[in-house]
Protein backbone atom coordinates (compact mmCIF):
# COMPACT_ATOMS: atom_id res chain seq x y z
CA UNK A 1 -20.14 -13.12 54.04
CA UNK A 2 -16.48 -14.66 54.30
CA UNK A 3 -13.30 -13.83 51.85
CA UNK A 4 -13.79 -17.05 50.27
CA UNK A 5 -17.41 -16.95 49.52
CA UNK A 6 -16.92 -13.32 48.24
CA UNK A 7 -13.74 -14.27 45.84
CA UNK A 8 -16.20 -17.02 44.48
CA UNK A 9 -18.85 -14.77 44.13
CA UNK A 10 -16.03 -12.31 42.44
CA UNK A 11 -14.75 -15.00 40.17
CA UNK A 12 -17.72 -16.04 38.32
CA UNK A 13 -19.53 -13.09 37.76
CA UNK A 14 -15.58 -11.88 36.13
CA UNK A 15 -16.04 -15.25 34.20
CA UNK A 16 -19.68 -15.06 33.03
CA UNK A 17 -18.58 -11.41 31.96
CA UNK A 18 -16.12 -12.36 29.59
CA UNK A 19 -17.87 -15.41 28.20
CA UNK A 20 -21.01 -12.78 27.41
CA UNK A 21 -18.24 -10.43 26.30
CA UNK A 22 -16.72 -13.25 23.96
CA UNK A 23 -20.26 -13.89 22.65
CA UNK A 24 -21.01 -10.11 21.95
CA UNK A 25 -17.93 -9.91 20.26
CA UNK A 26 -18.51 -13.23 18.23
CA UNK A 27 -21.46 -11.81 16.23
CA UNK A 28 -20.31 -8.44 16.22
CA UNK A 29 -17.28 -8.37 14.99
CA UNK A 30 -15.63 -10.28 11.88
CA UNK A 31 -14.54 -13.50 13.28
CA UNK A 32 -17.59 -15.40 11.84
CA UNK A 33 -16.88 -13.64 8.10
CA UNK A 34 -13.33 -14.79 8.43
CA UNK A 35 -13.25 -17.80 10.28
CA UNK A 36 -16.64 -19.38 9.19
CA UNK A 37 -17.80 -18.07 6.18
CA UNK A 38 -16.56 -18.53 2.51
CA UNK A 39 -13.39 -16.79 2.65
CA UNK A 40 -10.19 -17.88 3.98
CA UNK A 41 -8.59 -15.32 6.95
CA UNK A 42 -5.07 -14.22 5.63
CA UNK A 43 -3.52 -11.18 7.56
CA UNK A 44 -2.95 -7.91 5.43
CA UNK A 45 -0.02 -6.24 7.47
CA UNK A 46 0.04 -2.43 8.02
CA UNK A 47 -3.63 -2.43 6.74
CA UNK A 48 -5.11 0.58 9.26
CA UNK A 49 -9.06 1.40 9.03
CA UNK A 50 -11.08 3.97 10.58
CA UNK A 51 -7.58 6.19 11.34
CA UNK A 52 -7.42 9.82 10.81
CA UNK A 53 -4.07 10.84 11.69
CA UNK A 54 -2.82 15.09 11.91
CA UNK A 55 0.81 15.80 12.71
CA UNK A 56 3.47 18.28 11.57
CA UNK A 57 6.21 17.32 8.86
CA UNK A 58 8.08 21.04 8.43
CA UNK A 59 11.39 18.22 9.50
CA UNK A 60 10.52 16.01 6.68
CA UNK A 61 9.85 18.40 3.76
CA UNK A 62 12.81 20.73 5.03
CA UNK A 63 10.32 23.63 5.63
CA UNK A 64 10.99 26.02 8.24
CA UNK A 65 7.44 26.64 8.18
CA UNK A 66 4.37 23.93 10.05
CA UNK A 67 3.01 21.96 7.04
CA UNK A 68 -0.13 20.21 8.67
CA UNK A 69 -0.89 16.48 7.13
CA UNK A 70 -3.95 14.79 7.55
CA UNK A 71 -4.37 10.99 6.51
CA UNK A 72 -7.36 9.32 6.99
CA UNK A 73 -8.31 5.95 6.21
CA UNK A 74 -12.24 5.07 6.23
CA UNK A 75 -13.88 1.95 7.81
CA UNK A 76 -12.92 -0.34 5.08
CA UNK A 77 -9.33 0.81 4.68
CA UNK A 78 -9.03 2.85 2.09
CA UNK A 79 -7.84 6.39 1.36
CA UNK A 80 -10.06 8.79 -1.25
CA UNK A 81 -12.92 6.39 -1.88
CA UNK A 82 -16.41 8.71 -1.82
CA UNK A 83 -18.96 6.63 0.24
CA UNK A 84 -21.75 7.91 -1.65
CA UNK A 85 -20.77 7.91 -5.15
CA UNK A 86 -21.90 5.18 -7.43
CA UNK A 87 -19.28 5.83 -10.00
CA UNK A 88 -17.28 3.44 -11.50
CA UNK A 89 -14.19 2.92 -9.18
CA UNK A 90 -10.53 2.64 -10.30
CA UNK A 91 -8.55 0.85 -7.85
CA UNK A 92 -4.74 2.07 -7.22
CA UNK A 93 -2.91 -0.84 -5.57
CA UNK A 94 0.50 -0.66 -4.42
CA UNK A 95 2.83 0.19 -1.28
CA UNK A 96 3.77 2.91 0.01
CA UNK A 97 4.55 5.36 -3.01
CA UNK A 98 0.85 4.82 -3.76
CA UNK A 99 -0.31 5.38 0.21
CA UNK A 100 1.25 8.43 0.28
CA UNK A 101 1.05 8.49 3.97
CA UNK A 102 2.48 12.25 4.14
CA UNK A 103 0.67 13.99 1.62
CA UNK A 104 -2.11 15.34 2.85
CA UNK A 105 -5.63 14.65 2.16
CA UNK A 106 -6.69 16.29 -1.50
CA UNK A 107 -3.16 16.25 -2.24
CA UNK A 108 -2.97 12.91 -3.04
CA UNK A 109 -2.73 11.68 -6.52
CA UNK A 110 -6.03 9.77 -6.76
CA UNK A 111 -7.89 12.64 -4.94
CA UNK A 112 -6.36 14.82 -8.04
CA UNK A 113 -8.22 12.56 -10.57
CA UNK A 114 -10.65 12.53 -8.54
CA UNK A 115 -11.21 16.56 -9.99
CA UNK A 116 -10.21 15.30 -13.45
CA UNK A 117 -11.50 12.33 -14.46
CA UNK A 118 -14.61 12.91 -12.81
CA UNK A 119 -16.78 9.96 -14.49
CA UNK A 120 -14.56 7.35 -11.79
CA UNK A 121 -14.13 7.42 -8.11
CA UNK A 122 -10.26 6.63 -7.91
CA UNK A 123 -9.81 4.83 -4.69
CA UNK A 124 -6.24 4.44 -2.48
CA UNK A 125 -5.37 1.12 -1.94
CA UNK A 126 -1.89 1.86 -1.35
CA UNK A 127 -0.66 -0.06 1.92
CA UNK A 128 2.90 0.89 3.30
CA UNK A 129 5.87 -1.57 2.85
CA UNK A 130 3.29 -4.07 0.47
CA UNK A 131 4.67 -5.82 -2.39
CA UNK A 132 2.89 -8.05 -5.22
CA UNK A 133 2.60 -10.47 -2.77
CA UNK A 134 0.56 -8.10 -0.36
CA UNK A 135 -1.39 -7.00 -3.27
CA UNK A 136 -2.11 -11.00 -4.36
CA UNK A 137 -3.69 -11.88 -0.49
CA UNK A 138 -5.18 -8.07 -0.09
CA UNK A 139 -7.11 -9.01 -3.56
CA UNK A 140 -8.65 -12.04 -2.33
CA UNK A 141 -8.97 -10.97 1.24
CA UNK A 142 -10.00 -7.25 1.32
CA UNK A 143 -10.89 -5.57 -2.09
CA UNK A 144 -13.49 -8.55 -3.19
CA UNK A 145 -15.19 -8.09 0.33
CA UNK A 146 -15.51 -5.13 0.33
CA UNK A 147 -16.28 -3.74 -3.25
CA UNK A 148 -18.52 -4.62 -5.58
CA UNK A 149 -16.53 -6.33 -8.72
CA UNK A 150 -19.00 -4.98 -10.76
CA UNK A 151 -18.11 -1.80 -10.15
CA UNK A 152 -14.66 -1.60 -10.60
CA UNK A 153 -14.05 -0.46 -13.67
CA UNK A 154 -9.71 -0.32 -13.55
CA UNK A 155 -7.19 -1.94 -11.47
CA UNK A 156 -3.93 -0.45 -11.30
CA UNK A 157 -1.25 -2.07 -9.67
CA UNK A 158 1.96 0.76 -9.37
CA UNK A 159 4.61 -1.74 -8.89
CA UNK A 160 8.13 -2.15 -8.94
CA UNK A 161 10.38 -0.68 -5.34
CA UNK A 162 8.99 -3.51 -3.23
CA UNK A 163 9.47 -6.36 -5.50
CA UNK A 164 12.67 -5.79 -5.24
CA UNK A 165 13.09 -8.13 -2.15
CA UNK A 166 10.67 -10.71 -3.75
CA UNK A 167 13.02 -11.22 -6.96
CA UNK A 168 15.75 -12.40 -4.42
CA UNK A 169 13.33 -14.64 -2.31
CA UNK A 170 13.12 -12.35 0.98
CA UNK A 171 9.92 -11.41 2.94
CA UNK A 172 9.09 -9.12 5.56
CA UNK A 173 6.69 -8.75 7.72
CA UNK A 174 4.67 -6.02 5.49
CA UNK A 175 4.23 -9.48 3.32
CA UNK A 176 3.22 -10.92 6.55
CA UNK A 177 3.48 -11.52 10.11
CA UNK A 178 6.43 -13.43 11.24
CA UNK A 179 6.04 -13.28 14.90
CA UNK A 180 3.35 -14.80 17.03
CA UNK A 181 3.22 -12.28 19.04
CA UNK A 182 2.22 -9.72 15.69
CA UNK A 183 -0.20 -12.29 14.05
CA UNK A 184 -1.89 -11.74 17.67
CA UNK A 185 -2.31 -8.20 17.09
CA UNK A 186 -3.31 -7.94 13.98
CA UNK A 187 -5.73 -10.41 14.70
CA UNK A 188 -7.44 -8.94 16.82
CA UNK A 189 -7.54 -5.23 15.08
CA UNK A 190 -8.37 -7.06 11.78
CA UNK A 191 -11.63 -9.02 13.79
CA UNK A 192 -12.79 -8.15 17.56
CA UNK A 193 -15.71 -5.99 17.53
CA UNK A 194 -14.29 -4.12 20.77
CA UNK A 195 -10.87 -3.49 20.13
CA UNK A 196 -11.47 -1.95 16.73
CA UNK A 197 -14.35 0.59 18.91
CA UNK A 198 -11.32 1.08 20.89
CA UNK A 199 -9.07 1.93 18.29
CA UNK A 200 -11.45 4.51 16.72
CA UNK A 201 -11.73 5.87 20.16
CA UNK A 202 -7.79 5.86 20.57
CA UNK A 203 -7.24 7.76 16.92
CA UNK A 204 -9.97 10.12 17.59
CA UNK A 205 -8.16 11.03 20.63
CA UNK A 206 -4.77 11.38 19.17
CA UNK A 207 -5.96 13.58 16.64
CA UNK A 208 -7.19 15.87 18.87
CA UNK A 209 -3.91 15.51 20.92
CA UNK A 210 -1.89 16.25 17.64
CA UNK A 211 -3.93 19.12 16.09
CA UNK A 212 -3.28 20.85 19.47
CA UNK A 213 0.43 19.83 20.09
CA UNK A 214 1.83 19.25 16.76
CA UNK A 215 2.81 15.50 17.53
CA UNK A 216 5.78 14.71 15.26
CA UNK A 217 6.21 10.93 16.69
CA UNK A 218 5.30 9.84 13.26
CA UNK A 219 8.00 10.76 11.32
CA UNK A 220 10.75 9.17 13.45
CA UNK A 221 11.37 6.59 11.03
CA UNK A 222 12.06 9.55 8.00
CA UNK A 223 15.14 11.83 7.64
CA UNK A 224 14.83 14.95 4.86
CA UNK A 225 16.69 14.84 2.12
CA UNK A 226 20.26 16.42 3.31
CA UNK A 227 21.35 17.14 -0.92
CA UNK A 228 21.00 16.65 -4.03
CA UNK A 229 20.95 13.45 -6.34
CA UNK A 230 24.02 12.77 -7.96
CA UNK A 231 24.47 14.40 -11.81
CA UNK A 232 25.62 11.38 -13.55
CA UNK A 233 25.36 8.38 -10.97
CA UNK A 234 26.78 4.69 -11.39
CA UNK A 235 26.16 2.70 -14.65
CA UNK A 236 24.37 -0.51 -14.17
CA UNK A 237 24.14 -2.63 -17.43
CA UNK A 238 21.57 -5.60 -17.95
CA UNK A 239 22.10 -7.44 -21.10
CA UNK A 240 21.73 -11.38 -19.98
CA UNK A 241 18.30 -12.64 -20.89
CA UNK A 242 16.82 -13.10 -18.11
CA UNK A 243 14.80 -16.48 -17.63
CA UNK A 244 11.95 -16.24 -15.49
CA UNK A 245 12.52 -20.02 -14.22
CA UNK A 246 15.18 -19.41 -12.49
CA UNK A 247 13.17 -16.99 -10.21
CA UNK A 248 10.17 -19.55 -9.72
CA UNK A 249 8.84 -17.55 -6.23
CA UNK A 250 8.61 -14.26 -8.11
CA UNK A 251 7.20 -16.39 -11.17
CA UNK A 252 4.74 -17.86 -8.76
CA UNK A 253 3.42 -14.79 -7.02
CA UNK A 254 3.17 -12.26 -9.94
CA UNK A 255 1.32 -15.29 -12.11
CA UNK A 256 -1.17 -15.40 -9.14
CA UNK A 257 -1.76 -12.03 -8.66
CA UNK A 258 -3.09 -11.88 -12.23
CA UNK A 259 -5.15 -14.79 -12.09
CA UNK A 260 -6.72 -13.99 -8.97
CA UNK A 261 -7.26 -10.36 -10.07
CA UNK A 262 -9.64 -11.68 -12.85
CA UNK A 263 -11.06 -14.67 -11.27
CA UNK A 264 -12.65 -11.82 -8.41
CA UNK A 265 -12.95 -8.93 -10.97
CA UNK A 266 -13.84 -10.84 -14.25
CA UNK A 267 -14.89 -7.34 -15.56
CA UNK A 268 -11.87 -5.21 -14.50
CA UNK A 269 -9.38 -3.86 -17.07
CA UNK A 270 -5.79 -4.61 -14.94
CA UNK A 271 -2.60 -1.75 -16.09
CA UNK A 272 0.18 -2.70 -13.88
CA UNK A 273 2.52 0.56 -14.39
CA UNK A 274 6.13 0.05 -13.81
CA UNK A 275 7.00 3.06 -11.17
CA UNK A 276 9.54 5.27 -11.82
CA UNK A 277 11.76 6.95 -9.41
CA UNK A 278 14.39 10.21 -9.59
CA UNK A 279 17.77 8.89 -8.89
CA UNK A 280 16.97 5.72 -11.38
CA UNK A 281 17.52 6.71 -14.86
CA UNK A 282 16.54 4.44 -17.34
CA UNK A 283 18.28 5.15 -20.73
CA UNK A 284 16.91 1.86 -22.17
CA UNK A 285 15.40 -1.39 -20.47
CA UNK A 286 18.42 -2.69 -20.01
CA UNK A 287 21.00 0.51 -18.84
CA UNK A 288 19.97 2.37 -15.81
CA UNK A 289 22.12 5.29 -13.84
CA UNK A 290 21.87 5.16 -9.84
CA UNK A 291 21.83 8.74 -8.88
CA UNK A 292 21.49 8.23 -5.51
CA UNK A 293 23.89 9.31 -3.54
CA UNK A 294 26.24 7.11 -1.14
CA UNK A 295 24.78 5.26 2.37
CA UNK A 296 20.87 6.69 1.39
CA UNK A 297 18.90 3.70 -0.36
CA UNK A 298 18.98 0.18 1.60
CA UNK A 299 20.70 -1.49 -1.30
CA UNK A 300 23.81 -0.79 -3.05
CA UNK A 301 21.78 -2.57 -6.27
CA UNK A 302 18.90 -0.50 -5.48
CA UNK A 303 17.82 0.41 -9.78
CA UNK A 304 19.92 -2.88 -10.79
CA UNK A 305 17.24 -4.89 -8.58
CA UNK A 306 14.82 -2.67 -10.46
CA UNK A 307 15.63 -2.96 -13.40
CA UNK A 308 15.25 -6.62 -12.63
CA UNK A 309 11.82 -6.61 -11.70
CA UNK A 310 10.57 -4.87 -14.71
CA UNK A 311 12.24 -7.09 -17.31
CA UNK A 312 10.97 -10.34 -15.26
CA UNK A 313 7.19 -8.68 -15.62
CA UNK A 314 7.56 -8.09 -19.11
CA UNK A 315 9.32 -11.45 -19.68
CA UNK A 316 5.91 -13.33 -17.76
CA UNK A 317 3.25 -11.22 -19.63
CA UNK A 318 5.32 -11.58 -22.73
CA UNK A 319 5.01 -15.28 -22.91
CA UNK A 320 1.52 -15.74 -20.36
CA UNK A 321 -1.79 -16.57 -22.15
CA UNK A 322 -3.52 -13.63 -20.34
CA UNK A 323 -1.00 -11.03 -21.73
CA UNK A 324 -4.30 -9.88 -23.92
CA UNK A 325 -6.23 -9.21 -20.83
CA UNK A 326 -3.45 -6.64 -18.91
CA UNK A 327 -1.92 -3.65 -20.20
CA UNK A 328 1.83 -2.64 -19.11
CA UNK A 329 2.78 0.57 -19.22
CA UNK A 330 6.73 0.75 -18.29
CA UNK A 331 6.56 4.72 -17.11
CA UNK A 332 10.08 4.27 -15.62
CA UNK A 333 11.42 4.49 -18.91
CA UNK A 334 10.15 8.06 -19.12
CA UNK A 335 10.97 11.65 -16.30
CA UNK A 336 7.39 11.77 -14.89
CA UNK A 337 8.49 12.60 -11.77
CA UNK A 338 11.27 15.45 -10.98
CA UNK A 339 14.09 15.40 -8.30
CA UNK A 340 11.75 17.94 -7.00
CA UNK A 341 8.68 15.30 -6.83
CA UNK A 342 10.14 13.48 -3.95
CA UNK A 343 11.30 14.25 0.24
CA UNK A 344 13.05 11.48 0.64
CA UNK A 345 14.68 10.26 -2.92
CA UNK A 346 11.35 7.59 -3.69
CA UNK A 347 8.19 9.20 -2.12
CA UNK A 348 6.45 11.79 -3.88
CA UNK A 349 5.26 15.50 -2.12
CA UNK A 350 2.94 17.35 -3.54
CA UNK A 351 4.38 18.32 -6.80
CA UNK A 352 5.34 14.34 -7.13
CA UNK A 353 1.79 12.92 -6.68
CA UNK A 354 0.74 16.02 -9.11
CA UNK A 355 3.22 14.47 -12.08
CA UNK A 356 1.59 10.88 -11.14
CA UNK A 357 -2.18 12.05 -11.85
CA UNK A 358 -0.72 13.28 -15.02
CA UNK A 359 0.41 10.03 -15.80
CA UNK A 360 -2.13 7.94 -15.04
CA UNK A 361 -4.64 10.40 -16.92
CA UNK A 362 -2.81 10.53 -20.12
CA UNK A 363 -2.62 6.31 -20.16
CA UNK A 364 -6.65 6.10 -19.27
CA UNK A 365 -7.49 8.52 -21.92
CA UNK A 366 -5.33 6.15 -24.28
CA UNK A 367 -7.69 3.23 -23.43
């Protein structure tokens, strides 16, 4: 048999493989649900499912002792949800602060109501870097495929660090993908039967790799906290009265993530609690102290731009005709969390996601 003949031979059995591959990955995986069925396919940026990550973080919590995390995130993307329990669920939606990506699992604060509250399954929604616009395409596009709006009993939304950017018009690409070449990835993870098998296969062999080596490559991104927060801080004083038309975007996207919040959960009570931080002290809604200390947070307006946010959500809900339907419960304006609550000035430890279970306890047992 000559070269030629065998290179033909070579090229269309290659070619027949991946058109049968394309098929089998067609009706396997989600491109039919997204791309044909009744729902529109909108990316959901730093969304991970079927992860379970282990790694060291003695460098983050400045411990000289190993302090093991493990995350784990189930086939559907979420963090704390019990497969088997037909409880009513209350959903915790927000970024990162409600991820809590390095506390470890039972740590977290919806796996401490989980022991408390015992008659709901509280279920992690929390997706790194997401803001109210995240949490507006994540409601339409994840949480009303995958649970059952009859069963959800609360939604919170803990909002309030990553508006920040929203109030002065800015995305990034946790809002969603700004490069080709990442709306390729993502595609594929969020759709192709194979790659996600390959994915499980790939986290299920770094966890082994990281239980047995202590992989830190995780935390590259996070520095401990090298002192204190500042006694006193800067004064930041808000007295204008803020119209919400002038910030038609923010307006836009916090009006929608209401609306679309009841038209998929009709039956869901919605408490959107306005986080609060150390190193932002409120003394009213319109003072706050920064007690941050120089060159740490990203902005130099870090609790200004906060203090922003919250008196633009009020402001909406104050003067909305569904203000009757959500409940807003401004805990910045209160110490739930300690200095002590946090590694890195905003996200909570231990002791931090502790204070937040608290919280969100005392203001369900108000309801």
């Amino acid at each position: 048999m000559s070269f030629l003949r065998i290179s033909k031979v070579a090229f269309f059995n290659i070619i027949f493989l991946l058109l049968f591959l394309s098929i089998v990955d067609f009706f396997l995986g989600y491109w039919r649900n997204n791309f044909f069925g009744s729902n529109e396919y909108l990316q959901i940026p730093n969304l991970t499912r079927n992860k379970t990550y282990k790694y060291d973080v003695k460098n983050l919590y400045s411990s000289k002792k190993q302090i093991n995390i493990i995350y784990k995130r189930d086939e559907f993307g979420y963090r704390s949800k019990d497969l088997t329990s037909t409880r009513p669920i209350v959903l915790t939606i927000g970024g990162s602060t409600t991820d809590q990506h390095y506390v470890t699992e039972g740590k977290t604060f919806q796996d401490i109501l989980d022991l408390k509250v015992k008659k709901y399954d509280f279920v992690n929604a929390g997706v790194d870097g997401q803001s109210s616009y995240g949490h507006l395409v994540s409601i339409s596009n994840w949480h009303s495929k995958f649970l059952d709006k009859n069963n959800v009993s609360i939604i919170i939304f803990y909002l309030g660090i990553n508006d920040r950017k929203l109030v002065n018009q800015e995305f990034t690409d946790f809002d969603f993908a700004q490069s080709q070449k990442r709306y390729i990835k993502n595609l594929l993870k969020d759709n192709s039967f194979f790659v996600s098998k390959l994915l499980v296969m790939r986290n299920r062999i770094k966890f082994y790799l990281s239980s047995k080596n202590n992989n830190n490559d995780l935390l590259t991104s996070y520095s401990p906290r090298k002192k204190d927060f500042e006694k006193i801080g800067i004064k930041y004083e808000f007295n204008e009265n803020l119209d919400i038309k002038n910030y038609p975007k923010y307006k836009e996207i916090f009006s929608d993530l209401i609306l679309q919040t009841r038209r998929n959960f009709p039956k869901s009570k919605i408490f959107i609690i306005q986080q609060q931080i150390p190193g932002c002290n409120f003394v009213s809604k319109n003072i706050v102290y920064d007690r941050h200390p120089n060159q740490v947070m990203h902005s130099s307006n870090y609790c200004a731009d906060l203090l922003k946010v919250f008196k633009l959500q009020e402001k909406f809900l104050s003067e909305s005709q569904i203000k009757k339907k959500v409940k807003l419960f401004p805990m910045y304006l209160q110490e739930i969390i300690k200095d002590d609550g946090v590694y890195d000035y905003v996200h909570t430890n231990n002791k931090g996601s502790k204070s937040i279970a608290t919280y969100i306890e005392s203001i369900i047992d108000q309801d």
